[in-house]
C-alpha atoms as a PDB file:
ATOM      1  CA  UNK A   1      31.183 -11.217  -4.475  1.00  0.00           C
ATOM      2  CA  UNK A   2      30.161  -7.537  -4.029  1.00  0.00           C
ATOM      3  CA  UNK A   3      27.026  -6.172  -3.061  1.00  0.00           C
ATOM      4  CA  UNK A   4      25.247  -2.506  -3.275  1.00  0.00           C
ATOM      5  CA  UNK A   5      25.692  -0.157  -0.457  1.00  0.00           C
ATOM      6  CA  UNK A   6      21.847  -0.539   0.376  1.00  0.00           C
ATOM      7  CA  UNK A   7      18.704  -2.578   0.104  1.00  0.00           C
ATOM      8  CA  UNK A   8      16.760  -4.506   2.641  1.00  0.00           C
ATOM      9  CA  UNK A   9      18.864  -5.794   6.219  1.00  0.00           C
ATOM     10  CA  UNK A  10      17.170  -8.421   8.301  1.00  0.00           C
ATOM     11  CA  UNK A  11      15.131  -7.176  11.257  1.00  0.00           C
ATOM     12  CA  UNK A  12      15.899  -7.664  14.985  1.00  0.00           C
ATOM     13  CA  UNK A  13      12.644  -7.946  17.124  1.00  0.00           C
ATOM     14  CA  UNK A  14      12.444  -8.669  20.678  1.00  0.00           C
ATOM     15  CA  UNK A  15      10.907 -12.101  21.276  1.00  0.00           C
ATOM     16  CA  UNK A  16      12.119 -13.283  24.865  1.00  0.00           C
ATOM     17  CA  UNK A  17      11.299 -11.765  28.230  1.00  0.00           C
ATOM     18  CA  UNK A  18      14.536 -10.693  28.776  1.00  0.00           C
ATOM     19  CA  UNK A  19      15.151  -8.982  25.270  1.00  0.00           C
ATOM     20  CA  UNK A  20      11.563  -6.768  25.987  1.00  0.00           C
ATOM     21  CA  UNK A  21      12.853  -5.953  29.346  1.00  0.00           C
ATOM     22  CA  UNK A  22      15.953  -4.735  28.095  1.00  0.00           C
ATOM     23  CA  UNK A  23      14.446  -3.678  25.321  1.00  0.00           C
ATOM     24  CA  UNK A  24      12.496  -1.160  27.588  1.00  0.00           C
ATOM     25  CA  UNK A  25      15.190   0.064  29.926  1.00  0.00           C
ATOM     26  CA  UNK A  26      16.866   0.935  26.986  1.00  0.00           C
ATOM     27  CA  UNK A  27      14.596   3.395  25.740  1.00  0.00           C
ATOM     28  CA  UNK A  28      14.261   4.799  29.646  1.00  0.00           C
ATOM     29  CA  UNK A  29      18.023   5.652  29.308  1.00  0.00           C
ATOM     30  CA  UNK A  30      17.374   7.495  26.527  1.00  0.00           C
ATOM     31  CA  UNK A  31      17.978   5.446  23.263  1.00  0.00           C
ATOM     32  CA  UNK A  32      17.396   7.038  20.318  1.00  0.00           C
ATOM     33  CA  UNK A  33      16.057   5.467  17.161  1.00  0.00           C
ATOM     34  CA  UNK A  34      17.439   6.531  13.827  1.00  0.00           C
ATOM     35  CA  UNK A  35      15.607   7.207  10.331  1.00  0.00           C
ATOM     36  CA  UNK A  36      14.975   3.559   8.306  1.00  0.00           C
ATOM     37  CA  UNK A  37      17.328   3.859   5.503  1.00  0.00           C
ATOM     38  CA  UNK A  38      15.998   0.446   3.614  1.00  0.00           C
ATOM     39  CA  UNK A  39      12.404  -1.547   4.497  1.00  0.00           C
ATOM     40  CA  UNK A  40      13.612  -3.594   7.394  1.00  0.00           C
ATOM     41  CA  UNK A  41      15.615  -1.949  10.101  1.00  0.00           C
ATOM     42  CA  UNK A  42      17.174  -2.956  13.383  1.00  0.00           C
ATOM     43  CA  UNK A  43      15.484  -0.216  15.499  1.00  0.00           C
ATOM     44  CA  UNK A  44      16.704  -1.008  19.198  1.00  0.00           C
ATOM     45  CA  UNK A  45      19.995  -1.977  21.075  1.00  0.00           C
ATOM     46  CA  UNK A  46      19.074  -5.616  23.041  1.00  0.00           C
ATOM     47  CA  UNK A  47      16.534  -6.745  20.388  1.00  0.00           C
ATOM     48  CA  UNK A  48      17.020 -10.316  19.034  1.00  0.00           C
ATOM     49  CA  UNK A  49      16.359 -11.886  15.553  1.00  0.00           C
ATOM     50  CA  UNK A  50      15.435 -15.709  15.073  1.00  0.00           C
ATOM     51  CA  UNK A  51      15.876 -17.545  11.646  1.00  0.00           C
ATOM     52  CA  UNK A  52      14.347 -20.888  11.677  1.00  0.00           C
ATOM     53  CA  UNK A  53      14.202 -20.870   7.761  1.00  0.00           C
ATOM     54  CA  UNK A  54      10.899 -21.694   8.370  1.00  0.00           C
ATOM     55  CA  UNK A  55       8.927 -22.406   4.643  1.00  0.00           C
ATOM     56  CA  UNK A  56      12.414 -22.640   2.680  1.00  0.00           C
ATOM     57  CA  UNK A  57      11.931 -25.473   0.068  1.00  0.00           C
ATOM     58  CA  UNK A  58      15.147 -25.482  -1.652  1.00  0.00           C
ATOM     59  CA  UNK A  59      13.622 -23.320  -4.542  1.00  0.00           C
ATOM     60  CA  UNK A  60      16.640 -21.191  -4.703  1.00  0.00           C
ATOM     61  CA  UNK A  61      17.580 -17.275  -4.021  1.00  0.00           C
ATOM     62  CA  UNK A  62      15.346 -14.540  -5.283  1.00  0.00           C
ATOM     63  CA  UNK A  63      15.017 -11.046  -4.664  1.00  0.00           C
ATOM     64  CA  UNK A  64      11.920  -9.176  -3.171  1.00  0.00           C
ATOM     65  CA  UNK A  65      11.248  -5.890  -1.021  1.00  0.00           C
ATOM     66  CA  UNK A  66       8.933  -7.883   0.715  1.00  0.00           C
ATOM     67  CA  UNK A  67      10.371  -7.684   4.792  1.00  0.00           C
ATOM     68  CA  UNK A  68      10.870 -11.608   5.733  1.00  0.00           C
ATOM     69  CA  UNK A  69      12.845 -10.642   8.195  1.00  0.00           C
ATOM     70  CA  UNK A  70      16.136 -12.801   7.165  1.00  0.00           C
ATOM     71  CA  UNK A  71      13.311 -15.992   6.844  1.00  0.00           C
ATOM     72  CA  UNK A  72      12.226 -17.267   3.181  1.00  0.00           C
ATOM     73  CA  UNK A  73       9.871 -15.409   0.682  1.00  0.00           C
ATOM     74  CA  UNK A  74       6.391 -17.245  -0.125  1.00  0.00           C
ATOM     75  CA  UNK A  75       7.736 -19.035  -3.052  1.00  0.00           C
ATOM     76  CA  UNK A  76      10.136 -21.283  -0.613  1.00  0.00           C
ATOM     77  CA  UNK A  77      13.119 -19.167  -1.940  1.00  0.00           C
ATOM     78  CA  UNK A  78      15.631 -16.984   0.234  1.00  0.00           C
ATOM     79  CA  UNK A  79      15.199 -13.579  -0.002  1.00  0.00           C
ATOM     80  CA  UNK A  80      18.466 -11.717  -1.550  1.00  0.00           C
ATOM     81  CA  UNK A  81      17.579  -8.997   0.411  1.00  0.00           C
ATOM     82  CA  UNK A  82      19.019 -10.784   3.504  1.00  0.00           C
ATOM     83  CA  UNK A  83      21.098 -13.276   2.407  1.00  0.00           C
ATOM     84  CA  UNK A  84      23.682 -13.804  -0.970  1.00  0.00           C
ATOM     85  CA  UNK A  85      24.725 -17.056  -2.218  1.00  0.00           C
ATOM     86  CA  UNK A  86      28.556 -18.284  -3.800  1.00  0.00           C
ATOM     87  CA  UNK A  87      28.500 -21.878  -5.092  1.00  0.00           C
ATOM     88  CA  UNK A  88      32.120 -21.594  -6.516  1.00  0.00           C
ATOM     89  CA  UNK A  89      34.798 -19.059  -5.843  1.00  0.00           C
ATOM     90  CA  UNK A  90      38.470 -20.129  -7.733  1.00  0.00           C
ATOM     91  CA  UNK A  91      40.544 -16.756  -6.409  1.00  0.00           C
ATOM     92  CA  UNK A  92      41.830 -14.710  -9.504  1.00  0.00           C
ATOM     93  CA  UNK A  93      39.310 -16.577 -12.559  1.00  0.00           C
ATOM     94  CA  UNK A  94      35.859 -16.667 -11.755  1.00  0.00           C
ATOM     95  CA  UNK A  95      33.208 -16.966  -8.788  1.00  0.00           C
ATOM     96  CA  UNK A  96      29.489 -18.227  -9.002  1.00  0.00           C
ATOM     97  CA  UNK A  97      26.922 -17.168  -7.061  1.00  0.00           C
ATOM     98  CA  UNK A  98      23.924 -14.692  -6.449  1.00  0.00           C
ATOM     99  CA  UNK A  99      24.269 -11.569  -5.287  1.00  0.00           C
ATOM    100  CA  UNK A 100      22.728  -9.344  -2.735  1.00  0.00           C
ATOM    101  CA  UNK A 101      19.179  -7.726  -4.790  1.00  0.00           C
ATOM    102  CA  UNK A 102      19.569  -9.698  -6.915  1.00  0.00           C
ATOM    103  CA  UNK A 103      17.180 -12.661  -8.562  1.00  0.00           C
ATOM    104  CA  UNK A 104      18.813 -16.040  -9.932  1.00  0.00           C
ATOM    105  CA  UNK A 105      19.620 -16.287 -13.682  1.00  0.00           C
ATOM    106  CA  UNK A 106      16.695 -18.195 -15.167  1.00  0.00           C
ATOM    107  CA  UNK A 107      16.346 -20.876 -15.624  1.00  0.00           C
ATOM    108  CA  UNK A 108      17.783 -21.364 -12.139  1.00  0.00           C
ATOM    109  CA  UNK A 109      21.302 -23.557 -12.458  1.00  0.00           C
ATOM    110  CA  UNK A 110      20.624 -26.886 -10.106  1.00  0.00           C
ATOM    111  CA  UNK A 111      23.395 -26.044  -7.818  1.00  0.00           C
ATOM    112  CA  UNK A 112      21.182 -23.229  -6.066  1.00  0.00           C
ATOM    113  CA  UNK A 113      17.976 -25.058  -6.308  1.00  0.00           C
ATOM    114  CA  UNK A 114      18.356 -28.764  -5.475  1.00  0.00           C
ATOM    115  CA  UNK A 115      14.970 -28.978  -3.633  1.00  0.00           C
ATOM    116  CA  UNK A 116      13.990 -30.405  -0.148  1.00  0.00           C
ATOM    117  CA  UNK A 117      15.573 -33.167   1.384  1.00  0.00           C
ATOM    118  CA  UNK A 118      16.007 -35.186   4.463  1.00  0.00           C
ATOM    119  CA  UNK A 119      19.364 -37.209   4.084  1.00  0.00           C
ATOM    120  CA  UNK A 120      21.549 -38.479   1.830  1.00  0.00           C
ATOM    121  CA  UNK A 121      21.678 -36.802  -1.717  1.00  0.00           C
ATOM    122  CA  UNK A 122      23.056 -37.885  -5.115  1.00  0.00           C
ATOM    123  CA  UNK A 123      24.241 -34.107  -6.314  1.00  0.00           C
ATOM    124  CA  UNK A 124      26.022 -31.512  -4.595  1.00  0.00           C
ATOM    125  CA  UNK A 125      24.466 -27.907  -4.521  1.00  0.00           C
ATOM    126  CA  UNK A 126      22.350 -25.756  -1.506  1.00  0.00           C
ATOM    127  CA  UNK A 127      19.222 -28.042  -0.184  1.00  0.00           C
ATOM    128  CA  UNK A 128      16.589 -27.500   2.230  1.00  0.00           C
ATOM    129  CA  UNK A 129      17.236 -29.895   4.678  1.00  0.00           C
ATOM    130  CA  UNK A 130      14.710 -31.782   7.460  1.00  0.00           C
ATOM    131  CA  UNK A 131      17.150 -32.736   9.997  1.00  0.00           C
ATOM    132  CA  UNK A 132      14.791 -33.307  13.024  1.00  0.00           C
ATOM    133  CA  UNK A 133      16.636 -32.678  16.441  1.00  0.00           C
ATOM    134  CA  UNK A 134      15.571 -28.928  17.178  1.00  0.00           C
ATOM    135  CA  UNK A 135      15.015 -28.354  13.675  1.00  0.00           C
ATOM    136  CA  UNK A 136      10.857 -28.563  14.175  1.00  0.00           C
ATOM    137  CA  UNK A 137       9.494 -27.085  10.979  1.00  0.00           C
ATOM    138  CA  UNK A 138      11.615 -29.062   8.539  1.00  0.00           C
ATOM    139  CA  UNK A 139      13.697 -26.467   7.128  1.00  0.00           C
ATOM    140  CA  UNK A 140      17.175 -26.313   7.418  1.00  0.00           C
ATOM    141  CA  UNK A 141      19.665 -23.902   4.957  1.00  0.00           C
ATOM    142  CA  UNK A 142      22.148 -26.442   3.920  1.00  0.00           C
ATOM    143  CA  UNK A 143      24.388 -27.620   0.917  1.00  0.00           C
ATOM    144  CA  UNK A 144      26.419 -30.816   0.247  1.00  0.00           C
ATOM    145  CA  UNK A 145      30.154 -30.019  -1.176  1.00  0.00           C
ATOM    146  CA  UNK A 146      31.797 -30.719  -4.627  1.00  0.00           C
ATOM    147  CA  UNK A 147      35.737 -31.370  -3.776  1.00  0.00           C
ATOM    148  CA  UNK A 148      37.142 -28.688  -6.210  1.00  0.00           C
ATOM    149  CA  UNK A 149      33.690 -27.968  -7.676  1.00  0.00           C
ATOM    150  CA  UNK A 150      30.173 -26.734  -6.206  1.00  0.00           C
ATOM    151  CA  UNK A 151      30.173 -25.148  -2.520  1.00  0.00           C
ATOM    152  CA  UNK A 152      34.140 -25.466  -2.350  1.00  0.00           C
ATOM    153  CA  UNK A 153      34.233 -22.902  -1.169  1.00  0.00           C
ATOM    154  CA  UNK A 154      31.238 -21.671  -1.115  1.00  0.00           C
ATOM    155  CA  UNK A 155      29.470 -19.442   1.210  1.00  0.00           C
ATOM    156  CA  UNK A 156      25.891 -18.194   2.704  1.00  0.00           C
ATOM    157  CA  UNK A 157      26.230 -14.438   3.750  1.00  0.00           C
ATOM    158  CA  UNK A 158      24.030 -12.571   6.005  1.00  0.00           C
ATOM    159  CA  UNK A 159      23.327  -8.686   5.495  1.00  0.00           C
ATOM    160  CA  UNK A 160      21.856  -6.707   8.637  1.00  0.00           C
ATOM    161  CA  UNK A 161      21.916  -2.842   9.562  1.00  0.00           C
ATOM    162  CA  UNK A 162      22.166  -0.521  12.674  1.00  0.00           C
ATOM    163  CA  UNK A 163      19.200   1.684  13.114  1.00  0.00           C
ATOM    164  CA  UNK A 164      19.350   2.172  16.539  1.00  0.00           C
ATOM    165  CA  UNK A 165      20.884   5.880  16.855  1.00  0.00           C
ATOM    166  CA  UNK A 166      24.047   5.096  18.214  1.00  0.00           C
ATOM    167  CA  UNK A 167      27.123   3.054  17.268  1.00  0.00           C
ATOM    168  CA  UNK A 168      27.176  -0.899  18.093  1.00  0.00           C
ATOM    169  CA  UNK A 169      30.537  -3.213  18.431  1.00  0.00           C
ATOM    170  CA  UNK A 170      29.379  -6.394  19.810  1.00  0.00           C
ATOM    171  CA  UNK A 171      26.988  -8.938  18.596  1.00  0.00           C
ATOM    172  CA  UNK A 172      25.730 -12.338  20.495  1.00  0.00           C
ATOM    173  CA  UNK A 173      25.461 -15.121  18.044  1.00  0.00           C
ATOM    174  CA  UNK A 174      23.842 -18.773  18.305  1.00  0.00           C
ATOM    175  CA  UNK A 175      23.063 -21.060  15.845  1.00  0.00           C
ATOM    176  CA  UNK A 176      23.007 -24.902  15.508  1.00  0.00           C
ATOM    177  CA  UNK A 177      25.046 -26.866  13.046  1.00  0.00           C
ATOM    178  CA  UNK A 178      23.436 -30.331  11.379  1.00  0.00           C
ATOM    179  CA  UNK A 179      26.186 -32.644   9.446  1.00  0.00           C
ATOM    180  CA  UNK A 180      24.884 -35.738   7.876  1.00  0.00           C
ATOM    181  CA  UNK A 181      28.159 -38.286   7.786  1.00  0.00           C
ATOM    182  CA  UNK A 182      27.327 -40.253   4.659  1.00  0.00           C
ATOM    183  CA  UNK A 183      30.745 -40.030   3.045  1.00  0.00           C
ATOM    184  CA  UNK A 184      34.424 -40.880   3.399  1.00  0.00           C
ATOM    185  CA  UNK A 185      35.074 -36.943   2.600  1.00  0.00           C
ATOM    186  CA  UNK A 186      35.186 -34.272   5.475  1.00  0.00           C
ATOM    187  CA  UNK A 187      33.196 -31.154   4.996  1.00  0.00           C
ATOM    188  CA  UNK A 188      34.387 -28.031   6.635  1.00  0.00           C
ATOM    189  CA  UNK A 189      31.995 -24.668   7.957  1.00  0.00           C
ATOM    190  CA  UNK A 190      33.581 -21.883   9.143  1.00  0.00           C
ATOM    191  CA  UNK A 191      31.455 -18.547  10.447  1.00  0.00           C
ATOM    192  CA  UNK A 192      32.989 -14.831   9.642  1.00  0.00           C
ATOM    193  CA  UNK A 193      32.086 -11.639  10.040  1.00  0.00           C
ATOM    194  CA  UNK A 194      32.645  -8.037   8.831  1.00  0.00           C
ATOM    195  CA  UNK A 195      31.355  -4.637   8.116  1.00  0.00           C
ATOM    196  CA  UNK A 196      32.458  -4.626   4.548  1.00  0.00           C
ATOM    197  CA  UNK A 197      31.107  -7.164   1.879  1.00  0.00           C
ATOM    198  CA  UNK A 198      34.422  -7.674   0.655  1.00  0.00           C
ATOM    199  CA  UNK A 199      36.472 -11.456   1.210  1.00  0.00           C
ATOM    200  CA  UNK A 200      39.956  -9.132   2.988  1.00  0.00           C
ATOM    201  CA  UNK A 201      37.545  -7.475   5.084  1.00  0.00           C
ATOM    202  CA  UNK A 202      35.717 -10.814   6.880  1.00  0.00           C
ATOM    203  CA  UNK A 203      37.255 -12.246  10.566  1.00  0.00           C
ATOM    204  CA  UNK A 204      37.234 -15.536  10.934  1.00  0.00           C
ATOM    205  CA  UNK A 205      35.587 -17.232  14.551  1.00  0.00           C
ATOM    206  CA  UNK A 206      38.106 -20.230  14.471  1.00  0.00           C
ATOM    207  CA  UNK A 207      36.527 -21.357  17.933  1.00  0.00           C
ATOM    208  CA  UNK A 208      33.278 -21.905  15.376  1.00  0.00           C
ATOM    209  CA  UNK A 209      34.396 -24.066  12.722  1.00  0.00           C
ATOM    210  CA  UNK A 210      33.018 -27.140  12.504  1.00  0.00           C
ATOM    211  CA  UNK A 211      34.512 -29.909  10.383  1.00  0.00           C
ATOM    212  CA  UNK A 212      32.796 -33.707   9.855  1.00  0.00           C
ATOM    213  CA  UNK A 213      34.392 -37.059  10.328  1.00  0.00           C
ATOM    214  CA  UNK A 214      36.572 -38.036   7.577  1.00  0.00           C
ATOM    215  CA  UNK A 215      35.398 -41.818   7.223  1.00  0.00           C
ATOM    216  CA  UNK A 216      31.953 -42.144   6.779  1.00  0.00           C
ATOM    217  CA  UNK A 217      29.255 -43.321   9.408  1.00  0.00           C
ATOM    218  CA  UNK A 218      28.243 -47.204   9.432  1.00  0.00           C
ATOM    219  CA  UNK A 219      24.596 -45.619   9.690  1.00  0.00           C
ATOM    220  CA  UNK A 220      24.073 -42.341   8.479  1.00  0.00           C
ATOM    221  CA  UNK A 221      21.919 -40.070  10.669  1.00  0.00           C
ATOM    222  CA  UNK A 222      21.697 -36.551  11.348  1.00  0.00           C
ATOM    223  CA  UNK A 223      24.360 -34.628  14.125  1.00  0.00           C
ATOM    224  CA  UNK A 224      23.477 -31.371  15.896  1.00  0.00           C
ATOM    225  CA  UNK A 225      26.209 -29.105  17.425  1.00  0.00           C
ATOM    226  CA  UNK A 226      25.045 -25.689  18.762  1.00  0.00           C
ATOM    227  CA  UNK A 227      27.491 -22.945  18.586  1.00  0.00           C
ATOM    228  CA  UNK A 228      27.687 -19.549  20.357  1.00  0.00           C
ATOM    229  CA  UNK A 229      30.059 -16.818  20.766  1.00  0.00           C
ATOM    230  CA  UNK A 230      30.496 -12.922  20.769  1.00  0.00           C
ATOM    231  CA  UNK A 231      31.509 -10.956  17.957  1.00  0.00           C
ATOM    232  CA  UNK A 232      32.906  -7.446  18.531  1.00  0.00           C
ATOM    233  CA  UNK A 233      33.976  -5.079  15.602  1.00  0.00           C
ATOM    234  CA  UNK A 234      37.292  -3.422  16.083  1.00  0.00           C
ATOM    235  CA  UNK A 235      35.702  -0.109  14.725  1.00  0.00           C
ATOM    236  CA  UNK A 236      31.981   0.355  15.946  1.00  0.00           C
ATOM    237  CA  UNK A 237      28.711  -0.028  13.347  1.00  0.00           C
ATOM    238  CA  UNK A 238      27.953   3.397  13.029  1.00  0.00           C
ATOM    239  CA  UNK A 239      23.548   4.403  12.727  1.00  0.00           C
ATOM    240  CA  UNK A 240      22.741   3.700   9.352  1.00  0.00           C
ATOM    241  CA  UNK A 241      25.606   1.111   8.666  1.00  0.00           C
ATOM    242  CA  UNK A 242      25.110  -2.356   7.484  1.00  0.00           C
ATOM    243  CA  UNK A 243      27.673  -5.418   8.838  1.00  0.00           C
ATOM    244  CA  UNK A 244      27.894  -9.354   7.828  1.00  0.00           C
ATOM    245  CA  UNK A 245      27.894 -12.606   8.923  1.00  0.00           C
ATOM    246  CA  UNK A 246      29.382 -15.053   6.441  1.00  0.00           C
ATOM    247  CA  UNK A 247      29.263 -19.335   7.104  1.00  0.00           C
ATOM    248  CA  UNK A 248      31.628 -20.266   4.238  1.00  0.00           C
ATOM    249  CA  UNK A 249      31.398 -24.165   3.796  1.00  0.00           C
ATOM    250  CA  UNK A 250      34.215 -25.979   1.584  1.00  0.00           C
ATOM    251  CA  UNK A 251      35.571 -30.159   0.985  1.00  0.00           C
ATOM    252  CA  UNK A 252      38.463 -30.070   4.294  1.00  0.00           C
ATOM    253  CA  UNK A 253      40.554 -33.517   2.852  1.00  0.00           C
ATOM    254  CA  UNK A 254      43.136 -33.355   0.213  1.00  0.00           C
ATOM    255  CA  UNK A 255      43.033 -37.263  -0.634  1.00  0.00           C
ATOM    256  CA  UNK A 256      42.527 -38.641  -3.817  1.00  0.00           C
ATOM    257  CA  UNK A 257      40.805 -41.373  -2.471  1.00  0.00           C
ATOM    258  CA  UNK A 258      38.362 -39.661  -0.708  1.00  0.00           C
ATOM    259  CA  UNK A 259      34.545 -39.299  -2.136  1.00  0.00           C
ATOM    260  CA  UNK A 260      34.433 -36.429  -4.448  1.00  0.00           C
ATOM    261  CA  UNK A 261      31.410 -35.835  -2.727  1.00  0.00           C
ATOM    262  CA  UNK A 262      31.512 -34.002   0.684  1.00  0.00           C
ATOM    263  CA  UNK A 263      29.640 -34.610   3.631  1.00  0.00           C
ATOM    264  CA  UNK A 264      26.091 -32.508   4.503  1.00  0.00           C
ATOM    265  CA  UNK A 265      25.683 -29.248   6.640  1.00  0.00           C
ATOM    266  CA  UNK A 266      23.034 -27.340   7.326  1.00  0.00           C
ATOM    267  CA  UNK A 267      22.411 -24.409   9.215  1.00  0.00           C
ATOM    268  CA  UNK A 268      19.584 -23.494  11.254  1.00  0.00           C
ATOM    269  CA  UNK A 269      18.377 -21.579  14.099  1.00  0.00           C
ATOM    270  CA  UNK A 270      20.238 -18.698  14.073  1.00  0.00           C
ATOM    271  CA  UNK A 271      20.008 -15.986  16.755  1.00  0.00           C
ATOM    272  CA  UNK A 272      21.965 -12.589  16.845  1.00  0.00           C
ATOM    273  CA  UNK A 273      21.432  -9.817  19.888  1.00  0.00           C
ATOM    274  CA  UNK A 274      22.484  -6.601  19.579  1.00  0.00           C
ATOM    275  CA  UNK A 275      25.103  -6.124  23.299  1.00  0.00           C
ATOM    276  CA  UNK A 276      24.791  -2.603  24.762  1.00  0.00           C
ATOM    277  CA  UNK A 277      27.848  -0.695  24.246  1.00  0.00           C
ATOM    278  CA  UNK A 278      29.426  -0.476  28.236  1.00  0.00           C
ATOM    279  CA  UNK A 279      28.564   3.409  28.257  1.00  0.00           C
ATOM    280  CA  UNK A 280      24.881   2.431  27.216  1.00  0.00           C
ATOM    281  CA  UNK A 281      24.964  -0.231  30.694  1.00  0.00           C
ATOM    282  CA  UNK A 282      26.708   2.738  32.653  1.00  0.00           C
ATOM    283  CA  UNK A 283      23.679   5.605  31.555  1.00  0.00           C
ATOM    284  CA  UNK A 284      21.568   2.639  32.299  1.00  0.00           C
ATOM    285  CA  UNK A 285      22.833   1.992  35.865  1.00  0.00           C
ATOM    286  CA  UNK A 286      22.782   5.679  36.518  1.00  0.00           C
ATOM    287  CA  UNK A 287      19.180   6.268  35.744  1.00  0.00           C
ATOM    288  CA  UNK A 288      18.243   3.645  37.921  1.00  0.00           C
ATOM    289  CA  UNK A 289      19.981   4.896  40.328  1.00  0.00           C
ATOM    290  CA  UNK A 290      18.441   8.057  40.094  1.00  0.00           C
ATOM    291  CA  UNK A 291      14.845   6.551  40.206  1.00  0.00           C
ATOM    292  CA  UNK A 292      15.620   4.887  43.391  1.00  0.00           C
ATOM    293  CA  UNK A 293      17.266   7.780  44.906  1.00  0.00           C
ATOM    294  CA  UNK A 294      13.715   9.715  44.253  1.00  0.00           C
ATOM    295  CA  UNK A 295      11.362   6.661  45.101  1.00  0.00           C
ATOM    296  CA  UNK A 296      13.176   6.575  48.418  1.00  0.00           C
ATOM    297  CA  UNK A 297      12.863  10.746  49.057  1.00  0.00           C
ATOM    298  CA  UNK A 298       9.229  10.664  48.172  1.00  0.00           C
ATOM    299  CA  UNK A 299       8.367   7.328  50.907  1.00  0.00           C
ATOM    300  CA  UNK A 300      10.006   9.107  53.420  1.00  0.00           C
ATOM    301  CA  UNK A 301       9.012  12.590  52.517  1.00  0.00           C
END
């Protein structure tokens, strides 16, 4: 799956306490903020971006300059701005999917566009799923596996940029994982990430894959698992430089009596926060420091 060398990241804003605060001492150590190179930028080391998929209805993947911010366009579709799509990859003979900027062939193939749903499904392809739990606006970016067919392997892939002015290595991540255990066939998410769109170029976060029950539940319901970690780049995002995040969701039992039908996942409520680079903390520290040192001259001057 490749993908042009610009368009529209996702945007990080600041939405907690903490994040503003940090947000602020930031620019008091001096952060500088770069040019925007595409419509939606990530402007500030220690802001945070939310995707609650908020308004996606299963309508597919189209493509829009509009900034939603990683979330869904009006028309209940994902922006391909943000986010690409592969329903089907067999390595060396063909892959299926939608690419970053780009709109769905019309009309849109069933497998990208299965609607909204909130359990058990009859077809595999990418749903919007209501899972209830923490998922509180009914709208969860999901898919139910093929074995050897649709979404194995398949794979949702996240585009953002660095705007900030200096070079970033380490990313927090949180997001939940729903499963719906309706069939005697495991399904298996794994998260990745890289600075390259290109499959050689992704690292996998084993300590984040998350594989369903092989033997079906007596009575179905949905299963949240939240899932955290820190990513750090061997070779910094550069200002101006766009990185990935990849969940890549596939069938995980080889048995030909298993269901050819897969288990659900769905993702939802993903968070990502830019982590000052240790010499950022350090200039931090020192020009506190140095604020003190003159608070304390001028009370006792």
């Amino acid at each position: 799956m490749n993908a042009t060398d610009h368009g529209c990241p996702i945007l990080f804003s600041a939405d907690s306490i903490t994040m503003k605060r940090l947000f602020t001492a930031v620019l008091a150590a001096g952060c500088l903020f770069g040019t925007a190179s595409a419509d939606v930028t990530f402007n500030a080391v220690g802001e945070q971006v939310t995707i609650d998929f908020q308004g996606f209805t299963g309508a597919g993947f189209g493509q829009s300059a509009t900034d939603t911010q990683g979330q869904p366009l009006g028309d209940g579709t994902m922006n391909t701005s943000d986010w690409s799509v592969l329903t089907f990859l067999d390595p060396g003979l063909s892959e299926f999917g939608v690419n970053f900027d780009e709109d769905m062939i019309s009309p849109a193939p069933n497998e990208f566009a299965q609607g909204s749903s909130s359990g058990s499904t009859a077809q595999s392809g990418v749903y919007s799923f209501a899972t209830g739990k923490s998922n509180t606006n009914d709208a969860a970016l999901g898919f139910r596996p093929e074995d050897d067919s649709v979404f194995d392997e398949g794979d949702f892939t996240l585009r953002l940029a660095n705007n900030t002015g200096s070079s970033l290595s380490s990313f927090a991540v949180t997001f939940s994982v729903f499963d719906f255990n309706d069939k005697n066939m495991s399904t298996q998410l794994d998260f990745s990430f890289a600075n390259l769109d290109d499959d050689p170029a992704f690292t996998a976060n084993t300590a984040l894959t998350h594989i369903t029950d092989s033997d079906a539940a007596t009575v179905p319901d949905w299963d949240e698992t939240v899932l955290s970690t820190v990513i750090n780049f061997g070779t910094p995002i550069a200002d101006g430089e766009q990185f990935f995040l990849r969940w890549q969701g596939q069938t995980a039992v080889d048995d030909a009596n298993a269901d050819p039908l897969g288990d659900i996942v769905a993702i939802d409520n993903i968070s990502i926060t830019a982590v000052p680079e240790p010499s950022s903390l350090l200039a931090l520290g020192a020009v506190s420091a140095l604020a003190a040192r003159r608070y304390r001259r001028r009370k006792n001057g």
